[in-house]
PDB file of N, CA and C in Angstrom:
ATOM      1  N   UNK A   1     -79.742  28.672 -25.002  1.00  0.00           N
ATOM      2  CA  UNK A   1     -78.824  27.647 -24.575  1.00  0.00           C
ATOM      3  C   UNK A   1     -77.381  28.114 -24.711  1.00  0.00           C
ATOM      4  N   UNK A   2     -77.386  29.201 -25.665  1.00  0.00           N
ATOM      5  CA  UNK A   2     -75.762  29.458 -25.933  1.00  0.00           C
ATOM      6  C   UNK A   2     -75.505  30.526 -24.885  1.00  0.00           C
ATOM      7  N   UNK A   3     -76.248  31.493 -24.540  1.00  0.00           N
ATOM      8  CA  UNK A   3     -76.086  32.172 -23.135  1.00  0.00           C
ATOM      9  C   UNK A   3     -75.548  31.333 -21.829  1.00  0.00           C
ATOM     10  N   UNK A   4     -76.647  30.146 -21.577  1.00  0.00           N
ATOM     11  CA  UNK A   4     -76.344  28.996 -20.680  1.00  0.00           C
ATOM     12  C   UNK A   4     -74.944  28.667 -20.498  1.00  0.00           C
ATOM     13  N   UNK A   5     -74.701  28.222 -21.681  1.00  0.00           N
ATOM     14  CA  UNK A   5     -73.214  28.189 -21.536  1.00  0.00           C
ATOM     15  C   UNK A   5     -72.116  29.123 -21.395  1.00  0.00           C
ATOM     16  N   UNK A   6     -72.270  30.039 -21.736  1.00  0.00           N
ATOM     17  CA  UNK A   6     -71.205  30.904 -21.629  1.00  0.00           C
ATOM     18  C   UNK A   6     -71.374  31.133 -19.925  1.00  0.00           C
ATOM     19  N   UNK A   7     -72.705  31.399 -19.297  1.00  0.00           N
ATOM     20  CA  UNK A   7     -72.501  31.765 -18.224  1.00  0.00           C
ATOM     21  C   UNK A   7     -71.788  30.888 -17.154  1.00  0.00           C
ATOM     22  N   UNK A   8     -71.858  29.477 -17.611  1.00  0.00           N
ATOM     23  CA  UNK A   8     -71.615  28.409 -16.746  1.00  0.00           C
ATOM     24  C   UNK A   8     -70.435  28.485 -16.901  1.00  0.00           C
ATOM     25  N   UNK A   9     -69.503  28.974 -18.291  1.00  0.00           N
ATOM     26  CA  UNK A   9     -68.100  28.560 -18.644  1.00  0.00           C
ATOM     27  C   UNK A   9     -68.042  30.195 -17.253  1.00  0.00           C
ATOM     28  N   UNK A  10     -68.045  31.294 -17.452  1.00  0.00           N
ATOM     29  CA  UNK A  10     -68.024  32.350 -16.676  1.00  0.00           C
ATOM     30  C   UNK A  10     -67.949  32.086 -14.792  1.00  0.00           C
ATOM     31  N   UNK A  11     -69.114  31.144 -14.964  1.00  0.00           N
ATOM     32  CA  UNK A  11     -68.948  30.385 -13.438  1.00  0.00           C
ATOM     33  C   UNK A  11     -67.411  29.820 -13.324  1.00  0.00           C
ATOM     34  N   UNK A  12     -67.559  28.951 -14.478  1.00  0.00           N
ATOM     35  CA  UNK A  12     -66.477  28.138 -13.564  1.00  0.00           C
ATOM     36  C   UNK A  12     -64.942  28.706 -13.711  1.00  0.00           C
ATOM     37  N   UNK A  13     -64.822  29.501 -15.124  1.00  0.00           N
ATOM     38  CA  UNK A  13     -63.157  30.138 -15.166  1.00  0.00           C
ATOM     39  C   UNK A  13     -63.529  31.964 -15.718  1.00  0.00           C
ATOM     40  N   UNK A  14     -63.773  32.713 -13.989  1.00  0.00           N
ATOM     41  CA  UNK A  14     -63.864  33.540 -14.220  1.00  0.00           C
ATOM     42  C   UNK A  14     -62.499  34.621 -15.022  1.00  0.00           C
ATOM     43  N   UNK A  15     -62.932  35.979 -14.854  1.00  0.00           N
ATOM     44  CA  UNK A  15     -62.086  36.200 -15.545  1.00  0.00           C
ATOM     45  C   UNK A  15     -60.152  36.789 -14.745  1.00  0.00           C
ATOM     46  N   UNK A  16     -60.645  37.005 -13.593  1.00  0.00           N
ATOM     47  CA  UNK A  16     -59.211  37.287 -13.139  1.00  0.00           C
ATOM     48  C   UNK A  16     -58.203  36.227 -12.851  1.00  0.00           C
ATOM     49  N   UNK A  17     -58.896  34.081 -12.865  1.00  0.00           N
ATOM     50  CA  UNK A  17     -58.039  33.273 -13.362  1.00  0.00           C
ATOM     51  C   UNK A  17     -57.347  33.187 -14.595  1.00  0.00           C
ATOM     52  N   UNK A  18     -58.034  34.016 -15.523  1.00  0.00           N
ATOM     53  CA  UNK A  18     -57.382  34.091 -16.775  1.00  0.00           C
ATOM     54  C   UNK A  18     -56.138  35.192 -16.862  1.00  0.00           C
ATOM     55  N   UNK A  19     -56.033  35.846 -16.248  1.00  0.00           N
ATOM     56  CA  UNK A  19     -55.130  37.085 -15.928  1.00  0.00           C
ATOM     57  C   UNK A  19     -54.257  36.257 -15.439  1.00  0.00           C
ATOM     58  N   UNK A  20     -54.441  35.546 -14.065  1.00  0.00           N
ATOM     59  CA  UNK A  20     -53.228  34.900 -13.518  1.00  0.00           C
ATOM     60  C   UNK A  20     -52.437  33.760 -14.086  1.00  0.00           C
ATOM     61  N   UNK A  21     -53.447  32.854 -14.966  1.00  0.00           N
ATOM     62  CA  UNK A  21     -52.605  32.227 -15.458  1.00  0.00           C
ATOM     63  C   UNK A  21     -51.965  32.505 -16.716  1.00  0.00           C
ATOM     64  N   UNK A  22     -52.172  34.066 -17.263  1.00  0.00           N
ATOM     65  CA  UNK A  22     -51.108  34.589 -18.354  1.00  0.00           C
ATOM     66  C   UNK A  22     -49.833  35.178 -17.736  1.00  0.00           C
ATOM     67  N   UNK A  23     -50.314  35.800 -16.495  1.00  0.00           N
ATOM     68  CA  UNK A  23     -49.118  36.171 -15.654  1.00  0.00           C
ATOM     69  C   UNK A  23     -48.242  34.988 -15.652  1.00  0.00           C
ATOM     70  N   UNK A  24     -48.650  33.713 -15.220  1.00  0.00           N
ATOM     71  CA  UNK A  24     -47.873  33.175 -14.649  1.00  0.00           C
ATOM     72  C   UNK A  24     -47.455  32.465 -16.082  1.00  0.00           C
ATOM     73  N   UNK A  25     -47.926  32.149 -16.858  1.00  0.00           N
ATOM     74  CA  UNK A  25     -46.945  31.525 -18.430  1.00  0.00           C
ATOM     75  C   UNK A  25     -46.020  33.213 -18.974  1.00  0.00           C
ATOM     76  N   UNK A  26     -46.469  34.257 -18.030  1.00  0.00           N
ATOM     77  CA  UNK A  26     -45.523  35.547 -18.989  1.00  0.00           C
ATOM     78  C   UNK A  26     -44.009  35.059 -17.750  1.00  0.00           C
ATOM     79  N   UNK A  27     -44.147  34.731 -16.500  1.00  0.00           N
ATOM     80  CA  UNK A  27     -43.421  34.602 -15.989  1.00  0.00           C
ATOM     81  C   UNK A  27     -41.957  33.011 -16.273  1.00  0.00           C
ATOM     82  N   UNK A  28     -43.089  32.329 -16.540  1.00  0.00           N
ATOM     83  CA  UNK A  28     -42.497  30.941 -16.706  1.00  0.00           C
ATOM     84  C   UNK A  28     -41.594  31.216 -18.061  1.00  0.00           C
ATOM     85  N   UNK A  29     -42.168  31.798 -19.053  1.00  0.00           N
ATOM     86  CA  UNK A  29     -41.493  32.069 -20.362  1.00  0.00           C
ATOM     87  C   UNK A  29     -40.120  32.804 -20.400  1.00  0.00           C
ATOM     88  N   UNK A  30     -40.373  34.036 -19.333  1.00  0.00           N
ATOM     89  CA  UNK A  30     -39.295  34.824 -19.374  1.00  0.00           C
ATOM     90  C   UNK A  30     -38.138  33.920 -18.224  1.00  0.00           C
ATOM     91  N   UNK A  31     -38.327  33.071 -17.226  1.00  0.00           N
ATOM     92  CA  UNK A  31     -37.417  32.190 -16.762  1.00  0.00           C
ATOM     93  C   UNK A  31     -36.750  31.418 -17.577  1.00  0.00           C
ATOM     94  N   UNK A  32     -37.975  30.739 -18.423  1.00  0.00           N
ATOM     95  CA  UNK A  32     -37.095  29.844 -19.548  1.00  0.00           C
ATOM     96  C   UNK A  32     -35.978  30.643 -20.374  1.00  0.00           C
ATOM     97  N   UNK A  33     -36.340  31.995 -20.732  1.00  0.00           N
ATOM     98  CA  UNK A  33     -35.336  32.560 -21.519  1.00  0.00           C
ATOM     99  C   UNK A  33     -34.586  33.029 -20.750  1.00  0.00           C
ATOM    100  N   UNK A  34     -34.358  33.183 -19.727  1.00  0.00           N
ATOM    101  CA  UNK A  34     -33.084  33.505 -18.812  1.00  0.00           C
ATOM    102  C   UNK A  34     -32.345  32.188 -18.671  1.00  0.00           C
ATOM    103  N   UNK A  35     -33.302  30.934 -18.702  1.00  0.00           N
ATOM    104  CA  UNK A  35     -32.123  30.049 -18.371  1.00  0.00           C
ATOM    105  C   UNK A  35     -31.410  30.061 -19.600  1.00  0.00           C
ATOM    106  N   UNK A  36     -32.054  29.513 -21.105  1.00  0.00           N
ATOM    107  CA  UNK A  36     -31.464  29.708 -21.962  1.00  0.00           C
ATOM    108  C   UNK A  36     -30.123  30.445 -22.378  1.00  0.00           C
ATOM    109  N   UNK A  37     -30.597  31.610 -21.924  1.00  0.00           N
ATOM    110  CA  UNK A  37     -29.705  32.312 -22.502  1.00  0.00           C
ATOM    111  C   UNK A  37     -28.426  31.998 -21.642  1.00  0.00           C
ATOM    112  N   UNK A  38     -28.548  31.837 -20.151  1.00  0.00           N
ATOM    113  CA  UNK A  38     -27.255  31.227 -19.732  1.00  0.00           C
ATOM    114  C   UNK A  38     -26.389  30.405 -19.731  1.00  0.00           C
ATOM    115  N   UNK A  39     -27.519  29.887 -20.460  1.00  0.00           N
ATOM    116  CA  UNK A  39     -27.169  28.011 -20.871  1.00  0.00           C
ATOM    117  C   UNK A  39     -25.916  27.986 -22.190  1.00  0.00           C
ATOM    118  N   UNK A  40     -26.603  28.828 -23.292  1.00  0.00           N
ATOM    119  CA  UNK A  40     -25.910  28.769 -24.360  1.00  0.00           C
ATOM    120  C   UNK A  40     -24.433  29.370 -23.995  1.00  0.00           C
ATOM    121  N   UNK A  41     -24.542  30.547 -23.017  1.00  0.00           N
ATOM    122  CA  UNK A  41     -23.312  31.050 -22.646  1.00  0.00           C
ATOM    123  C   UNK A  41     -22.344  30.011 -21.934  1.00  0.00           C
ATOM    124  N   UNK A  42     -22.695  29.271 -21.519  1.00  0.00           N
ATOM    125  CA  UNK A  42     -21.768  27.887 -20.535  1.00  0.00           C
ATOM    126  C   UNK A  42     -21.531  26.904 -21.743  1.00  0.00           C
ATOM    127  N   UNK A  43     -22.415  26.688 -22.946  1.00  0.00           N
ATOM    128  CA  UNK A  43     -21.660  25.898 -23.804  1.00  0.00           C
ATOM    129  C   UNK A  43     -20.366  27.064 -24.264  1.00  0.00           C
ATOM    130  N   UNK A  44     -20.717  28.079 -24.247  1.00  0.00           N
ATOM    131  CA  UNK A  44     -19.780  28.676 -25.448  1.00  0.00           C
ATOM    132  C   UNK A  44     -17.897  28.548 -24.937  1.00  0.00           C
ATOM    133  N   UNK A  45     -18.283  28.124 -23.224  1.00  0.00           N
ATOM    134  CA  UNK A  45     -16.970  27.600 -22.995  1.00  0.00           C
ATOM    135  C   UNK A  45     -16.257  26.111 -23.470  1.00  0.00           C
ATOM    136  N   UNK A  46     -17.111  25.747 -23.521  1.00  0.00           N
ATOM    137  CA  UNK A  46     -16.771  24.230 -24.153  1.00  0.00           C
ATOM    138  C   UNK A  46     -16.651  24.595 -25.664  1.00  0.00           C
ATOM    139  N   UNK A  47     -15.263  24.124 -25.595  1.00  0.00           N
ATOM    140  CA  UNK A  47     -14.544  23.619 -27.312  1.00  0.00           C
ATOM    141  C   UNK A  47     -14.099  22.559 -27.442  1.00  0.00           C
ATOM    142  N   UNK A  48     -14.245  21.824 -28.930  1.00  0.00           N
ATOM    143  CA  UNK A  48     -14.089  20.391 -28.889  1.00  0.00           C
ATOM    144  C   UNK A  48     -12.945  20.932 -29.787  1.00  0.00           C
ATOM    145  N   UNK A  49     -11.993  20.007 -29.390  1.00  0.00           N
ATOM    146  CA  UNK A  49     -10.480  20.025 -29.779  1.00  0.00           C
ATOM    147  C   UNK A  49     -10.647  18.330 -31.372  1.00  0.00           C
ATOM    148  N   UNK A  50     -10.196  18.733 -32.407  1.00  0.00           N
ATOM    149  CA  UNK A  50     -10.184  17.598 -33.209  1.00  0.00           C
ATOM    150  C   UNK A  50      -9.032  16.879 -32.952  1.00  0.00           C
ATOM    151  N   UNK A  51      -9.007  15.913 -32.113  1.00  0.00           N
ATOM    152  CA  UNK A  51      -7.899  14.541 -31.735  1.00  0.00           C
ATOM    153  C   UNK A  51      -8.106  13.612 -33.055  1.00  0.00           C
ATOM    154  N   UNK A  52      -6.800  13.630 -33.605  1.00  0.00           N
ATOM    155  CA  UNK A  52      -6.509  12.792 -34.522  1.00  0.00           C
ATOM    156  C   UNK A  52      -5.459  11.604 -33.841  1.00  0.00           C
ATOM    157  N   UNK A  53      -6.166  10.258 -34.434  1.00  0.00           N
ATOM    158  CA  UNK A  53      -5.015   8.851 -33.994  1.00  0.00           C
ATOM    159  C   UNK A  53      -4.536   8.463 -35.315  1.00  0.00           C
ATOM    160  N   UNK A  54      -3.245   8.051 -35.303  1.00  0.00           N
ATOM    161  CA  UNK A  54      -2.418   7.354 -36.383  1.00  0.00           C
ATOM    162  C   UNK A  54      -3.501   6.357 -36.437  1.00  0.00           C
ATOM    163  N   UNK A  55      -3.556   5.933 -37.729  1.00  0.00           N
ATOM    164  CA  UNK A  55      -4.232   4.487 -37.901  1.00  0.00           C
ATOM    165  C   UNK A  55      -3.824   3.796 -38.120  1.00  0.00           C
ATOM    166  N   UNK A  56      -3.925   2.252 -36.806  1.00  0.00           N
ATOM    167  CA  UNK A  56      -3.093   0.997 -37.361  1.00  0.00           C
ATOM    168  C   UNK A  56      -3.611  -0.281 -38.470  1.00  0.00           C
ATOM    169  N   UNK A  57      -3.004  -0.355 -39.337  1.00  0.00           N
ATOM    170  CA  UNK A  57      -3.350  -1.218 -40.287  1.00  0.00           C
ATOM    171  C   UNK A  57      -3.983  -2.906 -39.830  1.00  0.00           C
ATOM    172  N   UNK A  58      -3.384  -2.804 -38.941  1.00  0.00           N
ATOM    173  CA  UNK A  58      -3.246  -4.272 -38.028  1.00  0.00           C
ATOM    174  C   UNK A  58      -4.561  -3.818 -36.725  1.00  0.00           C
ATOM    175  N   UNK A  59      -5.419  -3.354 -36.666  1.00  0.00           N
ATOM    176  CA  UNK A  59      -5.824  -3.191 -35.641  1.00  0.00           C
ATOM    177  C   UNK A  59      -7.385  -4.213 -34.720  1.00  0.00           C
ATOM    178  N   UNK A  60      -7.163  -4.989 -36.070  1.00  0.00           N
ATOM    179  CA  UNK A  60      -8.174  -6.807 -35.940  1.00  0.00           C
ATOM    180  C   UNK A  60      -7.160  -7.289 -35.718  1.00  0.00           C
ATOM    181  N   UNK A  61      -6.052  -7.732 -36.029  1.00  0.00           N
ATOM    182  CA  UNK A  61      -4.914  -8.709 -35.462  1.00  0.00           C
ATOM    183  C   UNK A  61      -4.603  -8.426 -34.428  1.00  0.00           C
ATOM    184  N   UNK A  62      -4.817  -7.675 -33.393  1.00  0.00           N
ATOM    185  CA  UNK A  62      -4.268  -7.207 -32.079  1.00  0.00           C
ATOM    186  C   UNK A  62      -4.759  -8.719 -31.424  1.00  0.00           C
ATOM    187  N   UNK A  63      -4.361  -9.172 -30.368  1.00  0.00           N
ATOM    188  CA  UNK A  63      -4.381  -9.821 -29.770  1.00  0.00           C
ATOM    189  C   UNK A  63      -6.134  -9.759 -28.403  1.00  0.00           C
ATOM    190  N   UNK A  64      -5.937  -8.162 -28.031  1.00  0.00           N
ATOM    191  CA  UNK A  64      -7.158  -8.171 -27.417  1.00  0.00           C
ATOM    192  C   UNK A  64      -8.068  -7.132 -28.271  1.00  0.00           C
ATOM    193  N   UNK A  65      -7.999  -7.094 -29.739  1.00  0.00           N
ATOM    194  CA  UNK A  65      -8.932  -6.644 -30.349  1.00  0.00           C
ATOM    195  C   UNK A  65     -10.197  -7.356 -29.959  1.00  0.00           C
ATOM    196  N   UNK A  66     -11.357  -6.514 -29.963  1.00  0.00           N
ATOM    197  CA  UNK A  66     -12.698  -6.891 -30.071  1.00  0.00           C
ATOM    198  C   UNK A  66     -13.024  -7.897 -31.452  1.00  0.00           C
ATOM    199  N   UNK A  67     -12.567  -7.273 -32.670  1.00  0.00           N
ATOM    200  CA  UNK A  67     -12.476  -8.011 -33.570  1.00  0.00           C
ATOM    201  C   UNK A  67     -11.981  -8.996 -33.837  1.00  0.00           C
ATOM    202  N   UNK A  68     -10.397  -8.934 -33.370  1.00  0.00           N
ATOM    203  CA  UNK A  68      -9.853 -10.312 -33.868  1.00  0.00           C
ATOM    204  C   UNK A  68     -10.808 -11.230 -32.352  1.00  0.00           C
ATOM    205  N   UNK A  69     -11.108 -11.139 -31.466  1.00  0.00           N
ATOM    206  CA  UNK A  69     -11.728 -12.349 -30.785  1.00  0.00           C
ATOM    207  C   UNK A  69     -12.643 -12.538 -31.465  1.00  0.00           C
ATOM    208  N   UNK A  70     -13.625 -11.719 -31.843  1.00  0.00           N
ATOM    209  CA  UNK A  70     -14.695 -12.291 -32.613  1.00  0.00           C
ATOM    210  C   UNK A  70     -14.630 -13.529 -34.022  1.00  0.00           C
ATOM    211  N   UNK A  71     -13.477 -12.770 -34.669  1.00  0.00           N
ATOM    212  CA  UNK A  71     -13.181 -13.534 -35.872  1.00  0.00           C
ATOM    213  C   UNK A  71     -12.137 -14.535 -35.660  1.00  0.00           C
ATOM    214  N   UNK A  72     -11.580 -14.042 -34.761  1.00  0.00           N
ATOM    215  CA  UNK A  72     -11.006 -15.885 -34.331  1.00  0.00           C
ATOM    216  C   UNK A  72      -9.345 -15.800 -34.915  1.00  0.00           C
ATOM    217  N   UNK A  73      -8.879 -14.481 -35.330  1.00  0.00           N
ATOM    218  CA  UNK A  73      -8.049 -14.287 -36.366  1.00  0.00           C
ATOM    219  C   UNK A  73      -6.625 -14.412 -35.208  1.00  0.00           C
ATOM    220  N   UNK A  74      -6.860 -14.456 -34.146  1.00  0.00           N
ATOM    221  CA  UNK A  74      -5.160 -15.212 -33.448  1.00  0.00           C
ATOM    222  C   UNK A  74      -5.079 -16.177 -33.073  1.00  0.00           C
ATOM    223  N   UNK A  75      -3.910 -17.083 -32.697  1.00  0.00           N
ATOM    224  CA  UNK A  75      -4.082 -18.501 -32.037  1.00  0.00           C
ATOM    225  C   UNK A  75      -4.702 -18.532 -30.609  1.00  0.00           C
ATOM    226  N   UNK A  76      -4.755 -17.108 -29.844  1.00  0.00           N
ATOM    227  CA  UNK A  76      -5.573 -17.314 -28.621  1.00  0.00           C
ATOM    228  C   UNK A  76      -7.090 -17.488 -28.861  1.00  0.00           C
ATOM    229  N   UNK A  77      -7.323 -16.620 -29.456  1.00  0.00           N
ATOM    230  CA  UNK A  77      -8.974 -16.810 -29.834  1.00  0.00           C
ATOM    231  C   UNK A  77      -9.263 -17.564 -30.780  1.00  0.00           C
ATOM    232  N   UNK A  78      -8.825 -18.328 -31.086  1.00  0.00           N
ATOM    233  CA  UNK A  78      -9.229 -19.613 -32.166  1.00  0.00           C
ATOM    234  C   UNK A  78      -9.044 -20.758 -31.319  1.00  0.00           C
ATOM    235  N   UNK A  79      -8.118 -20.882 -30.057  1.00  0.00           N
ATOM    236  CA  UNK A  79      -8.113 -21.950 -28.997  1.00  0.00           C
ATOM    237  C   UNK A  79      -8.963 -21.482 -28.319  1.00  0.00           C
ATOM    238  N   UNK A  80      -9.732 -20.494 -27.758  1.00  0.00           N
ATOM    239  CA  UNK A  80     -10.759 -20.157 -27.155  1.00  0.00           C
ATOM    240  C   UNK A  80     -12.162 -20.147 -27.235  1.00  0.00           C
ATOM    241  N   UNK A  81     -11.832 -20.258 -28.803  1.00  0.00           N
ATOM    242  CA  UNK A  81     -13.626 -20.258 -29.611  1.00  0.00           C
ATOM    243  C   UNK A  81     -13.507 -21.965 -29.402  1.00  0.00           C
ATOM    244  N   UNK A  82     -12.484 -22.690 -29.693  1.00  0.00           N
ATOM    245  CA  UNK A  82     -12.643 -23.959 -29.380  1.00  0.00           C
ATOM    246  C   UNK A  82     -12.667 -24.964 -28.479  1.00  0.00           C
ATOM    247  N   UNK A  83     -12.521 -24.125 -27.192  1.00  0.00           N
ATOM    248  CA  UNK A  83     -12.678 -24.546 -26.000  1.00  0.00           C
ATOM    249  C   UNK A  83     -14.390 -24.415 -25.650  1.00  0.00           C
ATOM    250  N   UNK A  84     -14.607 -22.867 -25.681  1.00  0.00           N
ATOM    251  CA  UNK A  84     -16.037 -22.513 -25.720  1.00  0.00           C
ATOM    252  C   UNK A  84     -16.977 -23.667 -26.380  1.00  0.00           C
ATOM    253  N   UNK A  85     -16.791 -23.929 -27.847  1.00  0.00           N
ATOM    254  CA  UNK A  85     -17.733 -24.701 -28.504  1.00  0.00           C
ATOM    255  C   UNK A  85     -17.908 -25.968 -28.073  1.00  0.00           C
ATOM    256  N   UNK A  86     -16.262 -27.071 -28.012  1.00  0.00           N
ATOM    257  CA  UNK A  86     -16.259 -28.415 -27.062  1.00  0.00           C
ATOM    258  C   UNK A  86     -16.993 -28.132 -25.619  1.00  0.00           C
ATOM    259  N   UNK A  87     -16.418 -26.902 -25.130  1.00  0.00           N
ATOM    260  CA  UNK A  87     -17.386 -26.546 -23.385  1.00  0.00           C
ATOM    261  C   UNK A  87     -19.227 -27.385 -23.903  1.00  0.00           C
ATOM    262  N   UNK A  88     -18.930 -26.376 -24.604  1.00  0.00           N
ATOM    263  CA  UNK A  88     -20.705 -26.016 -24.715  1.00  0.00           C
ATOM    264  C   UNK A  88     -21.651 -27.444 -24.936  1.00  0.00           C
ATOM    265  N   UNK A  89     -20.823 -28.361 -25.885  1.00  0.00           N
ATOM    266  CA  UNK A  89     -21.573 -29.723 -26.353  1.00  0.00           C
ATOM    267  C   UNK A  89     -20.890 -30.096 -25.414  1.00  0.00           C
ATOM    268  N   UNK A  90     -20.374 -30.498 -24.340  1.00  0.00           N
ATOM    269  CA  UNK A  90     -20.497 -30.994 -23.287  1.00  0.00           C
ATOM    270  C   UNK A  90     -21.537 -30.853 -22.096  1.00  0.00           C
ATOM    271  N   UNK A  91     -21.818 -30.057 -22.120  1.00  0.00           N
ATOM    272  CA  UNK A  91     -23.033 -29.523 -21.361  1.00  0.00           C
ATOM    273  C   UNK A  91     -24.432 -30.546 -21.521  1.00  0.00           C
TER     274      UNK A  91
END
């Protein structure tokens, strides 16, 4: 039975498919490392520059801060959260 099988595996993936499909992963491999290697060379043009910003102390009190609308911390967005909320129980 163990002959059986081998011959049937022999039927179905003889042996010069096995040749071609090492050829073709020796081929695919060595593409991948060509791209690679070009690849890393195109980052090596890219440099990240460190941009430093002054930091503002005040930068929730801004008027169109994300924060101060959220927290409600100017008179626009504290008349706005209270328009919103009266809106809303009107509904």
């Amino acid at each position: 039975m163990a002959g059986g099988t081998s011959i049937a595996f022999q039927i179905l993936f003889p042996s010069p498919y096995r040749v071609e499909v090492t050829k073709l992963r020796q081929q695919l491999e060595e593409a991948h490392r060509a791209w690679a290697v070009a690849w890393k060379q195109r980052q090596a043009e890219f440099v990240i520059e460190n941009i430093r910003f002054t930091h503002d102390p005040l930068w929730n009190k801004r008027i169109f801060s994300l924060q101060a609308a959220h927290d409600g911390e100017t008179w626009l967005w504290r008349i706005t959260h209270m328009v919103v909320v009266f809106g809303g129980t009107s509904v």
